[in-house]
Each structure stands twice: as C-alpha cells, then as structure tokens.
C-alpha atoms as a PDB file:
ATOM      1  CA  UNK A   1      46.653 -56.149  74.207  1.00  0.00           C
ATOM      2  CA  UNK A   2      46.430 -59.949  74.335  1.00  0.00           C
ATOM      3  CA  UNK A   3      42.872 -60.134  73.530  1.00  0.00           C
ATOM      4  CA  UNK A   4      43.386 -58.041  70.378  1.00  0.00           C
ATOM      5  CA  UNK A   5      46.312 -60.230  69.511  1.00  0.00           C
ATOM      6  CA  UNK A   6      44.897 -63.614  69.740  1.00  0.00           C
ATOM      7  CA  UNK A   7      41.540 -62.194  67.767  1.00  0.00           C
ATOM      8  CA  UNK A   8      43.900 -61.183  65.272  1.00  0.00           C
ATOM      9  CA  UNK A   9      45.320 -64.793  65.497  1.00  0.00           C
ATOM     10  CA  UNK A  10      41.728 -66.372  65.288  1.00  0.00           C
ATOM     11  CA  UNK A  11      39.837 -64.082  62.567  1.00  0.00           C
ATOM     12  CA  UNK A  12      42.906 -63.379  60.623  1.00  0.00           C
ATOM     13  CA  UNK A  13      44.166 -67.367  60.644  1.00  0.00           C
ATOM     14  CA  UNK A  14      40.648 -68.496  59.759  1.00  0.00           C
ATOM     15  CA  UNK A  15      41.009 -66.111  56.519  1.00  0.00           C
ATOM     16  CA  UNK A  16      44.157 -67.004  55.888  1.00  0.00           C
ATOM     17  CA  UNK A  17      43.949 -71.174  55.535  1.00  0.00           C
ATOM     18  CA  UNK A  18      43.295 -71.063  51.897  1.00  0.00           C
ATOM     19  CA  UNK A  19      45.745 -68.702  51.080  1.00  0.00           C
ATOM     20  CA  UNK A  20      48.405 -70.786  53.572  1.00  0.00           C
ATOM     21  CA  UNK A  21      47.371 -74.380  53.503  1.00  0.00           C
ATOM     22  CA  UNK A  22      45.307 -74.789  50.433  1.00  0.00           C
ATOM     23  CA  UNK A  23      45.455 -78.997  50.518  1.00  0.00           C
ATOM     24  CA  UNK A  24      45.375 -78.596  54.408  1.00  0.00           C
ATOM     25  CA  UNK A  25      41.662 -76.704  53.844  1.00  0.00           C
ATOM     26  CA  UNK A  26      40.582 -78.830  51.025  1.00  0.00           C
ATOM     27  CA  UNK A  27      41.382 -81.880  52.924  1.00  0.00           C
ATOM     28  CA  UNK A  28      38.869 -80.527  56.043  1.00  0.00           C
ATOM     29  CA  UNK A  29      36.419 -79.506  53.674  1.00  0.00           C
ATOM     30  CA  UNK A  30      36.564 -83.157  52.046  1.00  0.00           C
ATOM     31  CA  UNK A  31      36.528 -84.804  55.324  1.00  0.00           C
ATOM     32  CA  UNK A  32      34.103 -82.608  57.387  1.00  0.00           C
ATOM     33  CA  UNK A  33      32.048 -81.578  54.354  1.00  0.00           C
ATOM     34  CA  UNK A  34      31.337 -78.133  53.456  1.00  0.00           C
ATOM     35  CA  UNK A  35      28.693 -77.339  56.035  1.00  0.00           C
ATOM     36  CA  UNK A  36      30.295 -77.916  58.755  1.00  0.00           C
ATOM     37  CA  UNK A  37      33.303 -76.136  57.731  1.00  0.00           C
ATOM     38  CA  UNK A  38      31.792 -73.091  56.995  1.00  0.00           C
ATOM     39  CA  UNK A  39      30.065 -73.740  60.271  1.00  0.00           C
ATOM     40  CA  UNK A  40      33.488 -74.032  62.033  1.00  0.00           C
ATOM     41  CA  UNK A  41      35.077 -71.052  59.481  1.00  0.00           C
ATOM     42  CA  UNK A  42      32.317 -68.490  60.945  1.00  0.00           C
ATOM     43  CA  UNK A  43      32.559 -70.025  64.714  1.00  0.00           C
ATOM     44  CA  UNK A  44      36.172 -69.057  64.875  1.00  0.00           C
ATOM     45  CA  UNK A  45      35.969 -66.107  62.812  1.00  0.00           C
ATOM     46  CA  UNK A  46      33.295 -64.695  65.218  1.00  0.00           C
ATOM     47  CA  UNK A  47      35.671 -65.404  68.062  1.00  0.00           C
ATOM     48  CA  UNK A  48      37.939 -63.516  66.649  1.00  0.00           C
ATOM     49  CA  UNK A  49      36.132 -60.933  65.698  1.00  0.00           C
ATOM     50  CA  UNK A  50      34.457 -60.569  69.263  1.00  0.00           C
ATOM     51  CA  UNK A  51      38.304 -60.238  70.712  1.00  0.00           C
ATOM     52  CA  UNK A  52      39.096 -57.779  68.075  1.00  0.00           C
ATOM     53  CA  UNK A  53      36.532 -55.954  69.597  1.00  0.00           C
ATOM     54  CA  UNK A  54      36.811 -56.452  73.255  1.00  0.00           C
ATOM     55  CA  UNK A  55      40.813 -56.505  72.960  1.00  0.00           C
ATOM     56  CA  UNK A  56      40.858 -52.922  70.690  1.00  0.00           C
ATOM     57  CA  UNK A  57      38.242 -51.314  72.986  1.00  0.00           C
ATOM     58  CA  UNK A  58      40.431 -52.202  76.483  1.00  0.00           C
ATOM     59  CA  UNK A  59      43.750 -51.295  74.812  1.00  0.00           C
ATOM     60  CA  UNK A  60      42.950 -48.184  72.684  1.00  0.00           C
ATOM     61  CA  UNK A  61      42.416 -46.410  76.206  1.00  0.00           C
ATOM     62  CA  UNK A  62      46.488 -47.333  77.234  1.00  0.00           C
ATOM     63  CA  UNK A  63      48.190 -47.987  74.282  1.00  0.00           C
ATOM     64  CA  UNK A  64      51.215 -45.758  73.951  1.00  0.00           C
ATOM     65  CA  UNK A  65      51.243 -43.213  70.762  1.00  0.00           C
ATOM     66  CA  UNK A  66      53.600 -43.977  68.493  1.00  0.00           C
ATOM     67  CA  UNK A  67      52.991 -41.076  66.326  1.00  0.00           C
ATOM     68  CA  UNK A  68      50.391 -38.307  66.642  1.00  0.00           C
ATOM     69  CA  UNK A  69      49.309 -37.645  62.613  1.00  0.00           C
ATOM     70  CA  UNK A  70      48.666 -33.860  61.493  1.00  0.00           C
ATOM     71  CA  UNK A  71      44.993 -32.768  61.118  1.00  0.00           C
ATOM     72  CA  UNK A  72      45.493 -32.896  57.469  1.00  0.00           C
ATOM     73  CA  UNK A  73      46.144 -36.447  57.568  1.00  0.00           C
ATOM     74  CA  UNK A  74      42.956 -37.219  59.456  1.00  0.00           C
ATOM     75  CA  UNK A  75      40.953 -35.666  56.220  1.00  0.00           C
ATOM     76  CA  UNK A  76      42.834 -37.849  53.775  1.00  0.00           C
ATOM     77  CA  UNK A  77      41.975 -40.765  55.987  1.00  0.00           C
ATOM     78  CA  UNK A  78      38.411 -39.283  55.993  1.00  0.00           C
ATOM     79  CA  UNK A  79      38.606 -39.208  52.071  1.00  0.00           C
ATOM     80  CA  UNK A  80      39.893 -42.275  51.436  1.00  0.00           C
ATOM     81  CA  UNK A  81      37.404 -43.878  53.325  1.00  0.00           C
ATOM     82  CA  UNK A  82      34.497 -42.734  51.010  1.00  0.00           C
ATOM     83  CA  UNK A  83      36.767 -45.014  48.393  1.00  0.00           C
ATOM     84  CA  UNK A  84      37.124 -47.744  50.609  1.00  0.00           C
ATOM     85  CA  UNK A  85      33.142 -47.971  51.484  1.00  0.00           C
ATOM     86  CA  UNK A  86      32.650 -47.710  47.657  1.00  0.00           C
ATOM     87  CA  UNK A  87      34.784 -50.509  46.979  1.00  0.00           C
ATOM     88  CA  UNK A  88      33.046 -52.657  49.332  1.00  0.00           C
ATOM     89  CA  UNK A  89      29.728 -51.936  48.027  1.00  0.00           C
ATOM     90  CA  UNK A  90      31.441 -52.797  44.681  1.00  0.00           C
ATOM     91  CA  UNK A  91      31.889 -56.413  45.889  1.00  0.00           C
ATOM     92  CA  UNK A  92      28.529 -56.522  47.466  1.00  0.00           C
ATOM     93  CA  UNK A  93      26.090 -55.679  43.637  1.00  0.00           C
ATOM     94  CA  UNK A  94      26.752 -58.073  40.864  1.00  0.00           C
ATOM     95  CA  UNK A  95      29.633 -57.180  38.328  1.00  0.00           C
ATOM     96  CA  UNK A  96      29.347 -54.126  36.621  1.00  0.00           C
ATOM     97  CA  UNK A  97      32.421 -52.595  35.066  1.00  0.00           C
ATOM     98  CA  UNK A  98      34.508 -51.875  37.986  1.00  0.00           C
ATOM     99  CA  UNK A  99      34.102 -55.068  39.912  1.00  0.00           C
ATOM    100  CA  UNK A 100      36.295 -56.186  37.291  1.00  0.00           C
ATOM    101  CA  UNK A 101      38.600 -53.651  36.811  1.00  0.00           C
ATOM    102  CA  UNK A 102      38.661 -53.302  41.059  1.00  0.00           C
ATOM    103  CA  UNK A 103      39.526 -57.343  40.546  1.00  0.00           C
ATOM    104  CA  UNK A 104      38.761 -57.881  44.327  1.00  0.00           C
ATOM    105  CA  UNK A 105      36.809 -55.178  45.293  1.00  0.00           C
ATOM    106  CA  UNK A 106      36.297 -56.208  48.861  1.00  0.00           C
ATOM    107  CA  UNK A 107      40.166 -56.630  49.489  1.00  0.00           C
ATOM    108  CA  UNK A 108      40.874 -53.187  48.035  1.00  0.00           C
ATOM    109  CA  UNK A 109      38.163 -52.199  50.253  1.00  0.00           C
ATOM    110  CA  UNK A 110      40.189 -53.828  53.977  1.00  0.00           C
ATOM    111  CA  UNK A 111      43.265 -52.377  52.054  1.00  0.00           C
ATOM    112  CA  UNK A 112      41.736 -48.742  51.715  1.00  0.00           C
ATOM    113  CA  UNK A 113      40.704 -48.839  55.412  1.00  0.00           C
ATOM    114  CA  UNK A 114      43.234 -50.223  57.021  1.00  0.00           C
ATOM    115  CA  UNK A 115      45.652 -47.749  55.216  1.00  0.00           C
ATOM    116  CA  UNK A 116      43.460 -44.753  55.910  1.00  0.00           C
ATOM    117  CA  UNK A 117      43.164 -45.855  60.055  1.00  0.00           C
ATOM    118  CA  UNK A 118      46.766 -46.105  59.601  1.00  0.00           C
ATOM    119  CA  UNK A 119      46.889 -42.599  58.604  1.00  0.00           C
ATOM    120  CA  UNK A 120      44.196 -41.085  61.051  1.00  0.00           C
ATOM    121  CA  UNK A 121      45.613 -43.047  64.608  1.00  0.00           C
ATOM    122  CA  UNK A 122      49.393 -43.385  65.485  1.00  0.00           C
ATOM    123  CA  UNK A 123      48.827 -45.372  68.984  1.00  0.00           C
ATOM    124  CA  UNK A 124      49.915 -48.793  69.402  1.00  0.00           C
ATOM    125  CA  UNK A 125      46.425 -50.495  69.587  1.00  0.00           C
ATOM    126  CA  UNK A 126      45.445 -48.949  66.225  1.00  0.00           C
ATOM    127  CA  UNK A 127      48.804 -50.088  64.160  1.00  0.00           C
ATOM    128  CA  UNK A 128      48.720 -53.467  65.464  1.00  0.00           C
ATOM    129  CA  UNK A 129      45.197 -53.548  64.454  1.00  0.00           C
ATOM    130  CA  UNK A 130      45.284 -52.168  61.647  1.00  0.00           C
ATOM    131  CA  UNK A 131      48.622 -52.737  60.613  1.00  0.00           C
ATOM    132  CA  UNK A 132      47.697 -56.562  60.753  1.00  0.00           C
ATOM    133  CA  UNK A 133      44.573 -56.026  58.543  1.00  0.00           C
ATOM    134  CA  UNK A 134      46.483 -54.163  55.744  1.00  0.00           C
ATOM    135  CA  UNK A 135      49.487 -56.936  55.737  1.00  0.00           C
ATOM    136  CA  UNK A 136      46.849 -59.963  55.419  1.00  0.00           C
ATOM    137  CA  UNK A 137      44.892 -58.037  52.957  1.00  0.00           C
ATOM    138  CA  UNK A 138      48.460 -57.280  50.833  1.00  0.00           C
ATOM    139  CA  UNK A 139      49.051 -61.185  51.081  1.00  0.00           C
ATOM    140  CA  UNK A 140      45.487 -62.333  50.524  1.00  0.00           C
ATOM    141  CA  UNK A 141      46.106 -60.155  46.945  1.00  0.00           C
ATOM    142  CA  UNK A 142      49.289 -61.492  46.005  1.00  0.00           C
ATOM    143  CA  UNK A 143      48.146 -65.008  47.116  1.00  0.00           C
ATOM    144  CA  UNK A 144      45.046 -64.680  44.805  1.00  0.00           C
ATOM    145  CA  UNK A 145      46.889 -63.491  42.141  1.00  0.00           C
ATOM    146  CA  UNK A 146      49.244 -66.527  42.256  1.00  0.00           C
ATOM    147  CA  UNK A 147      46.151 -69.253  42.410  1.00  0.00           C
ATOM    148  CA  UNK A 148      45.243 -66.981  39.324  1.00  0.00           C
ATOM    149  CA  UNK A 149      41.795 -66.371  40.662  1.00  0.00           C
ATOM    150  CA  UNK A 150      38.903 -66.001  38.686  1.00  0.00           C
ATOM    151  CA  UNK A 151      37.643 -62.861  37.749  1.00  0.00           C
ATOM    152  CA  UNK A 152      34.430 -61.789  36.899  1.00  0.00           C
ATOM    153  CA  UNK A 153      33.240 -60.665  33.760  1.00  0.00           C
ATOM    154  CA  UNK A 154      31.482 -57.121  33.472  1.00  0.00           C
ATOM    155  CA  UNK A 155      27.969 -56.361  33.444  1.00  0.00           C
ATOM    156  CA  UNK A 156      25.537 -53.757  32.867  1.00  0.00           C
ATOM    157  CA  UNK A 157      26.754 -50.295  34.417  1.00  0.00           C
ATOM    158  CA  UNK A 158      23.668 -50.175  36.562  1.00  0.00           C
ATOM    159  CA  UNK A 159      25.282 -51.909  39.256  1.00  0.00           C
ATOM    160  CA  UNK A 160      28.427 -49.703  39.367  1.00  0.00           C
ATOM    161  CA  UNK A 161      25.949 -46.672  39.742  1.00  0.00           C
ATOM    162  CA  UNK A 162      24.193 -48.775  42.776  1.00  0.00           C
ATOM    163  CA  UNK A 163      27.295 -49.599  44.038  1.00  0.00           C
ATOM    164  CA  UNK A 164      28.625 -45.870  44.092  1.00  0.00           C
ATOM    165  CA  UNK A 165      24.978 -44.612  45.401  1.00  0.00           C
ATOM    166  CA  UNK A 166      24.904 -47.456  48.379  1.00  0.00           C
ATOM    167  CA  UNK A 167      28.453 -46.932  48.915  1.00  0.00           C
ATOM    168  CA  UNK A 168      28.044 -43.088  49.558  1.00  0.00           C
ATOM    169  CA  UNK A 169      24.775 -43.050  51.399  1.00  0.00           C
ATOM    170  CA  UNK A 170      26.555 -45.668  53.769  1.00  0.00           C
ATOM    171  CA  UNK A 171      29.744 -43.225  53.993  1.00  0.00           C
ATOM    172  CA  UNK A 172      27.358 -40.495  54.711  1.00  0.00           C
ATOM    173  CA  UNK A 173      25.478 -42.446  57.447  1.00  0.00           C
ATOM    174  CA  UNK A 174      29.089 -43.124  58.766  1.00  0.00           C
ATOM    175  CA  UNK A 175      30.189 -39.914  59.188  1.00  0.00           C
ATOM    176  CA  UNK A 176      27.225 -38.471  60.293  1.00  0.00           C
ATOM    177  CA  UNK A 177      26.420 -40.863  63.326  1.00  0.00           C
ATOM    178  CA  UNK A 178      27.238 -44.905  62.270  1.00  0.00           C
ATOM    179  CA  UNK A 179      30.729 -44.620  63.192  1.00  0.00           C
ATOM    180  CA  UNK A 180      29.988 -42.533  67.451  1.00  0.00           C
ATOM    181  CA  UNK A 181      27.629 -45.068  67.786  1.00  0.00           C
ATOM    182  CA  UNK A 182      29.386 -48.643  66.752  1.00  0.00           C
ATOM    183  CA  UNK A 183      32.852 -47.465  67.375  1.00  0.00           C
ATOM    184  CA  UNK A 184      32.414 -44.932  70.057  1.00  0.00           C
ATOM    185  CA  UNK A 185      34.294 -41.620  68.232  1.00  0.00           C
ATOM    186  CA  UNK A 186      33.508 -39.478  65.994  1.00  0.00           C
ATOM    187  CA  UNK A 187      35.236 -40.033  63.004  1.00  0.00           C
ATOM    188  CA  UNK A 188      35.996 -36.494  62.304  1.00  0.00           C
ATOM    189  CA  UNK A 189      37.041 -35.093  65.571  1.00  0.00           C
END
C-alpha cells in the first residue's frame, strides 16, 4: 500500500498547494516563474499519478474487504458514473448553461466518481483510493468557494448538448471495453 499512499501524497499535495498555501504557491510562481512551475506542478503530479497506478494495481490484489456492496449498488455506481463522465465533459466545452449552474464541473465530476467507486468496491485499496479523492475533491469545493472563485458566465446551449453527446459516447466506450482495457475489469461484472 505504500506506493498508493505516497502517490496520493504527491498528486493529491501538488493539487492541493493553492487551496493550502496560497502565498506559499504564489511566492514559487513569482520566484520560479510560471513555466517552470507548471513544469514542476505536472512533474510531481505525474509521479504521483504513476504510484497511484503502480501502488492500486499491487494492492487491489491483497487488500482486505472491508465491505462487500450488494449487486444493486454496483448499478447505481454504474449510473452515476454516466453523470460523472458528463460532468467532466461539461468542464472540458466552453460554458454553456450548465457549466455554470455545475459551478465546477470537473470537481463534481472526481466527486461523482469517487463516490460511485466508493459504492461499487468495499476493499481497502479502493477506499483509501478513493476515499482520498472524494475528501480532496469536498475540500478543493469548499476551498474554492471561500477564495470566491470565479464563475463563468453561460453560453449558447450548443455546448451543453456537445458536452452531454461526448460525455455519453465516452461512457459508452467505457463500459463497453475502455474501462477492461485501462483498468483491467470489467466495469459491470
């Protein structure tokens, strides 16, 4: 479990600087310039991300189960995830009406999933994991809400339709092979 841990650490401390240390990552930015801390953001966010991987994919085998969740609970998760790929494609067009009404479309999105892998996998490996990405998401929300973060101002309804239309063909693709081949299960087993 360590790897997972300390790529939780790294990706999930790299996202979490503004929302921690504002002055400290202003400050870095200022003295480093912005290049090279985006440069040094993605460097240890891609650490991070690589243990994720590599940690999840040696512990998921061991971990203990906590819980085992009722079939039923796997098809919410199954549902919900159609909302939570829809959300993200909702941050990814420009702002229709429901990137504003979403107000941070791509955090709903890491909420959504991390809740719905919550619901779907009861072993340790999976509520650390995604336990971790549902509490920093949670905080990233109320932090942003404090620093009264812009929001954007709606737009034509053509990209809520794209966003719905990308975000269910990329469900779809999910559920039909995306998710065996990058994550190694089927999602609806």
């Amino acid at each position: 479990m360590l790897p997972l841990i300390l790529g939780l650490i790294l990706f999930l401390g790299m996202h979490s600087v503004r929302m921690v240390t504002p002055a400290w990552r202003d400050g870095r930015v200022a003295a480093m310039g912005e290049g090279p801390w985006k440069g040094l953001y993605s460097l240890v966010s891609l650490v991070g991300f690589v243990l994720i991987v590599w940690g999840y994919g040696k512990a998921w085998a061991v971990a203990p189960v906590l819980y085992e969740p009722p079939t039923w609970l796997k098809h919410v998760a199954a549902l919900l995830m159609f909302f939570s790929f829809v959300s993200a494609m909702v941050s990814a067009f420009p702002a229709g009406r429901l990137k504003p009404a979403l107000k941070h479309p791509l955090l709903l999105a890491v909420k959504i999933w991390a809740f719905a892998h919550l619901l779907a996998n009861g072993d340790l490996a999976a509520v650390i994991l995604f336990g971790a990405f549902l509490a920093w998401a949670v905080a990233d929300r109320i932090a942003l809400k404090r620093r009264k973060a812009p929001l954007p101002k709606a737009g034509p309804a053509k990209w809520d339709v794209l966003a719905v239309l990308s975000g269910a063909v990329l469900y779809a693709l999910f559920v039909w092979r995306l998710h065996l081949w990058l994550i190694g299960v089927p999602p609806l087993a």
